[in-house]
PDB file of N, CA and C in Angstrom:
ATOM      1  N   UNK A   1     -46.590 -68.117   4.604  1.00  0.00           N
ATOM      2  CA  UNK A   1     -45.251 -68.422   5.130  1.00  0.00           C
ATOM      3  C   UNK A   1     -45.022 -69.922   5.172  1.00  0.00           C
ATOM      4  N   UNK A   2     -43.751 -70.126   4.798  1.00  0.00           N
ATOM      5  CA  UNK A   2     -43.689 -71.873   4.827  1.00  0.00           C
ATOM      6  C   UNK A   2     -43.581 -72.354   5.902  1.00  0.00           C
ATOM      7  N   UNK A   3     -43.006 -71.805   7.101  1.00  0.00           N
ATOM      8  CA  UNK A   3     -42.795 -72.276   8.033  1.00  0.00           C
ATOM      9  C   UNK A   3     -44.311 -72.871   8.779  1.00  0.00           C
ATOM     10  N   UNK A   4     -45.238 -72.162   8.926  1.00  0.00           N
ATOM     11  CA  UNK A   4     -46.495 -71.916   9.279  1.00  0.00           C
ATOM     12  C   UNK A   4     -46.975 -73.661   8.850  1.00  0.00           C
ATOM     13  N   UNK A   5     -46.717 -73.622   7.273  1.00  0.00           N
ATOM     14  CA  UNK A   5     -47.680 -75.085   6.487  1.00  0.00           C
ATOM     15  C   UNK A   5     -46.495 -76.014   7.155  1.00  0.00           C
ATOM     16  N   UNK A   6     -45.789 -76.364   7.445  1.00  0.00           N
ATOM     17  CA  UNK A   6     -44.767 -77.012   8.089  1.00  0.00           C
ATOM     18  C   UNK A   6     -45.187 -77.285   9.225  1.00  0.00           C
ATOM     19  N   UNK A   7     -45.117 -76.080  10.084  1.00  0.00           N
ATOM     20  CA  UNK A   7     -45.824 -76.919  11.380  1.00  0.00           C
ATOM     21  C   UNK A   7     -47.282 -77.564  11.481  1.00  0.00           C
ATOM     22  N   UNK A   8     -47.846 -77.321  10.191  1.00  0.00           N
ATOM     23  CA  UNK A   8     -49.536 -77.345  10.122  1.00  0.00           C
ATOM     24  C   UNK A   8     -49.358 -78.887   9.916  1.00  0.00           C
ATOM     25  N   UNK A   9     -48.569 -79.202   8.597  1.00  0.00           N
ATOM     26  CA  UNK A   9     -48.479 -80.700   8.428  1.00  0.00           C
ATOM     27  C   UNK A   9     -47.679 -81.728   9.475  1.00  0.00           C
ATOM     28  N   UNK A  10     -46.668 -80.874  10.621  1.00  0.00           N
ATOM     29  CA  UNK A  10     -46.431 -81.890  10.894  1.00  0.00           C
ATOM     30  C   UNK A  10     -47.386 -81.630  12.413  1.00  0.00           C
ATOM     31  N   UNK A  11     -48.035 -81.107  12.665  1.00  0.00           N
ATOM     32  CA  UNK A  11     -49.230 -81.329  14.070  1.00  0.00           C
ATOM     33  C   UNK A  11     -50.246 -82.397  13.130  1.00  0.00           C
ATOM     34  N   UNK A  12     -50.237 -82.354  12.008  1.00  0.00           N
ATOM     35  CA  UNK A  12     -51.741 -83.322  11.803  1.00  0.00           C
ATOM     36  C   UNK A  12     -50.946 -84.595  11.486  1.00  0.00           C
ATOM     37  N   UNK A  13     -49.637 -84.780  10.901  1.00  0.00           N
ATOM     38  CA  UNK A  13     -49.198 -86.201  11.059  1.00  0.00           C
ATOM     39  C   UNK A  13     -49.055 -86.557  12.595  1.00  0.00           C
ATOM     40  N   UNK A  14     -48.841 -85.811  13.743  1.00  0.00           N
ATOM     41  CA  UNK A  14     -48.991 -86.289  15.166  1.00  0.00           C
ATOM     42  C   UNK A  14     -49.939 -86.769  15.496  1.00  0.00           C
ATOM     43  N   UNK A  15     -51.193 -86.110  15.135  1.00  0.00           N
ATOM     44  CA  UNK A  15     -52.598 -85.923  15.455  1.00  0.00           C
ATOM     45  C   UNK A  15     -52.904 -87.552  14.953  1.00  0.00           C
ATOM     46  N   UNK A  16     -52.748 -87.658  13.828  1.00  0.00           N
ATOM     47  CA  UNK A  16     -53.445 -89.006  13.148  1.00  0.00           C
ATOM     48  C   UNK A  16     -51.792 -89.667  13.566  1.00  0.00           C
ATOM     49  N   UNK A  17     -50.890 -89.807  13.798  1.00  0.00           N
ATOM     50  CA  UNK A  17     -50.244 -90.896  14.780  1.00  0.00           C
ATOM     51  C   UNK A  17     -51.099 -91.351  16.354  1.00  0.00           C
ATOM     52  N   UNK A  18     -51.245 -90.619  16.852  1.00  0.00           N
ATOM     53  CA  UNK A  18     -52.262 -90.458  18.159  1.00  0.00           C
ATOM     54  C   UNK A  18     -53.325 -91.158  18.227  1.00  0.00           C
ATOM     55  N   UNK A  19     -54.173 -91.020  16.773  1.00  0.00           N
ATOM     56  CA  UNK A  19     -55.345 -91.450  16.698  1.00  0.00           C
ATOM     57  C   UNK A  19     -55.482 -92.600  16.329  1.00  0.00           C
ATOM     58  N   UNK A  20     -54.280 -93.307  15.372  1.00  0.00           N
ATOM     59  CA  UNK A  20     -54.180 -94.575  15.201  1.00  0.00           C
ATOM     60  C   UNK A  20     -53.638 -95.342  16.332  1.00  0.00           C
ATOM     61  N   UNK A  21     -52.777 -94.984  17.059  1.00  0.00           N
ATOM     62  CA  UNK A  21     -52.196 -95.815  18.233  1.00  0.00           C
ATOM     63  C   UNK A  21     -53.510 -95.802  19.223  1.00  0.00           C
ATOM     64  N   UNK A  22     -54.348 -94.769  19.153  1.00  0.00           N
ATOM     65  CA  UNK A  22     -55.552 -94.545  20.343  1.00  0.00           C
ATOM     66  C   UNK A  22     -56.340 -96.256  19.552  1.00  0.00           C
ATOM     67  N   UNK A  23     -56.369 -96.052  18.233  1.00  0.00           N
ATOM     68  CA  UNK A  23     -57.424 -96.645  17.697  1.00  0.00           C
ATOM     69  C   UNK A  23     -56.889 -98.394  17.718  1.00  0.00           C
ATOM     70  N   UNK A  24     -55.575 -98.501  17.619  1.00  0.00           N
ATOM     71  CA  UNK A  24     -54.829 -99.779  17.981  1.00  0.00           C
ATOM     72  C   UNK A  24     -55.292-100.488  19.542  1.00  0.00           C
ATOM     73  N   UNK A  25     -55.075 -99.480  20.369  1.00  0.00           N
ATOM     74  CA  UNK A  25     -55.027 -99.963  22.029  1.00  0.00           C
ATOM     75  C   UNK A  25     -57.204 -99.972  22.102  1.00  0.00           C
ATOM     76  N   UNK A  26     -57.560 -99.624  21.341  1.00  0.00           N
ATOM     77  CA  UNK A  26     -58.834 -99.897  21.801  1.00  0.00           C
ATOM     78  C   UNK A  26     -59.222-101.443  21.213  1.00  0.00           C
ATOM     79  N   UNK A  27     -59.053-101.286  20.077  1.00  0.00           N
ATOM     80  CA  UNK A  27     -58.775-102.763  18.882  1.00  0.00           C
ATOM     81  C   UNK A  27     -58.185-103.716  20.129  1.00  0.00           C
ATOM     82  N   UNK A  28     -56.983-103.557  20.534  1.00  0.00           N
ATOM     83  CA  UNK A  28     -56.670-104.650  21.306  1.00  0.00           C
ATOM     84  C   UNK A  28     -57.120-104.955  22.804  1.00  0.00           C
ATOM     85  N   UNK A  29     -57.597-103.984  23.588  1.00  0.00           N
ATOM     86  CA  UNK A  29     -58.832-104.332  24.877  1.00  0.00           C
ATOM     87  C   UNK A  29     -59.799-104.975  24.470  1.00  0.00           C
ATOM     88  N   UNK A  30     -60.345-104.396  23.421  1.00  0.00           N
ATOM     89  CA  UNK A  30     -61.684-105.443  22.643  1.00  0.00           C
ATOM     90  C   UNK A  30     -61.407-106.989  22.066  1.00  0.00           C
ATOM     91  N   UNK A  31     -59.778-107.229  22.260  1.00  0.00           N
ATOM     92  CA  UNK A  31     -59.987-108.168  21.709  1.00  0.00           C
ATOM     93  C   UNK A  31     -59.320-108.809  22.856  1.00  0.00           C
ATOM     94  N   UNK A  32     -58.851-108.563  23.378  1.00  0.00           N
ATOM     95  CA  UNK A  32     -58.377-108.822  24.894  1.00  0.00           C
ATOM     96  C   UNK A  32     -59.344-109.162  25.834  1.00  0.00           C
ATOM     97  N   UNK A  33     -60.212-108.596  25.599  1.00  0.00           N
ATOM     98  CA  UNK A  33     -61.933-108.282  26.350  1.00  0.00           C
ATOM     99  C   UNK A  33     -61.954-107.647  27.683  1.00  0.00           C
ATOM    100  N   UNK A  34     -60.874-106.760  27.230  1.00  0.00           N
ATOM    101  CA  UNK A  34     -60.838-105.644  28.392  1.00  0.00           C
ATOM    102  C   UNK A  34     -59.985-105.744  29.781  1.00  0.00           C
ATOM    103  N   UNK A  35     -59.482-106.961  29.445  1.00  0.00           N
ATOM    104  CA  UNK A  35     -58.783-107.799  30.517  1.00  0.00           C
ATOM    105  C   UNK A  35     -57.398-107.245  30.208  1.00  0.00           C
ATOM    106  N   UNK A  36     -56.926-105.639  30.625  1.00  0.00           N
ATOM    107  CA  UNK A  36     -55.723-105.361  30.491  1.00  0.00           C
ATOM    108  C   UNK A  36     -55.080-104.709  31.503  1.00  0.00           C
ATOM    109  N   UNK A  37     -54.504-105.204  32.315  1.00  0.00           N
ATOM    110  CA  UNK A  37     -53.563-104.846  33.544  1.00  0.00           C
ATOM    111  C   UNK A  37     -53.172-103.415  33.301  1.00  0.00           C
ATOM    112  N   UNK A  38     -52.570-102.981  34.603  1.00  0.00           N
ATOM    113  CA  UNK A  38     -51.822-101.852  33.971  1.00  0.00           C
ATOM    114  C   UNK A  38     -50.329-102.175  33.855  1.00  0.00           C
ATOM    115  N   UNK A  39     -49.915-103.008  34.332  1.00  0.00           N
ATOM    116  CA  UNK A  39     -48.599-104.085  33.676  1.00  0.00           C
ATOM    117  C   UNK A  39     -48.301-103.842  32.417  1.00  0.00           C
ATOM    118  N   UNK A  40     -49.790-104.765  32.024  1.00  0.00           N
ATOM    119  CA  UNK A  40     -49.762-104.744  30.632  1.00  0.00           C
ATOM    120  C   UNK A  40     -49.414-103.435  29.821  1.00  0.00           C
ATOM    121  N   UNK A  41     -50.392-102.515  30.254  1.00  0.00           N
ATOM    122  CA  UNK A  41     -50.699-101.564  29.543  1.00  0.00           C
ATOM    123  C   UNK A  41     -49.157-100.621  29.294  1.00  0.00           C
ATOM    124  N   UNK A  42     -48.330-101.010  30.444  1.00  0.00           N
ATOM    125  CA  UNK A  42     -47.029-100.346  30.361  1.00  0.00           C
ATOM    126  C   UNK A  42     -46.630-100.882  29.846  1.00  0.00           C
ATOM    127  N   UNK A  43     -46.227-102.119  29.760  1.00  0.00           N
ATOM    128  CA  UNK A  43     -45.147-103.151  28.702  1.00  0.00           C
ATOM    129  C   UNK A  43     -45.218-102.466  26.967  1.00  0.00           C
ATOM    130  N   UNK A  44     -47.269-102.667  26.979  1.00  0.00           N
ATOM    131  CA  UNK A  44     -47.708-102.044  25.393  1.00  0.00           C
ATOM    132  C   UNK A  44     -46.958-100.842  25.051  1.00  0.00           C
ATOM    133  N   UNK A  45     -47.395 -99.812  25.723  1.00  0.00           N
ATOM    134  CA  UNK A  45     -46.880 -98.246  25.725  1.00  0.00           C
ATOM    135  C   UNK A  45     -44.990 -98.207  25.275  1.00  0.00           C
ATOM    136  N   UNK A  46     -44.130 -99.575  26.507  1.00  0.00           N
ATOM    137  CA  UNK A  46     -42.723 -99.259  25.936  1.00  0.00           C
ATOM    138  C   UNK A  46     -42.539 -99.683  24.587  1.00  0.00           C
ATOM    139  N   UNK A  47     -43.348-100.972  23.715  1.00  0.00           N
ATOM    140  CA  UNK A  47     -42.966-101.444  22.578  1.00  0.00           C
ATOM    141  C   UNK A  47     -43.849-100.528  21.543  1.00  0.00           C
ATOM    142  N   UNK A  48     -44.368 -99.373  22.027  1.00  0.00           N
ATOM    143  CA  UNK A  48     -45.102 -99.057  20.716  1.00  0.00           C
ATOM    144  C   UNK A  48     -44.217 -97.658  20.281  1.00  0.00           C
TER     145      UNK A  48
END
């Protein structure tokens, strides 16, 4: 059924959106050196 591969492809383009933004905000604590408010962390979250 097409509908079925439709929702299949678009849960794994979410999935790997998720995982890159997960993989962004870790990239930037590490480079931050962990020094991230939760200020911060909200400001990040509205511009992303």
């Amino acid at each position: 059924r097409k509908g079925d591969k439709d929702r299949a492809a678009t849960m794994i383009q979410a999935i790997e959106k998720m995982l890159k933004t997960r993989r962004i905000m870790r990239n930037l604590e590490k480079f931050i050196g962990g020094r991230l408010y939760e200020g911060d962390l909200r400001m990040l979250q509205r511009t992303i």
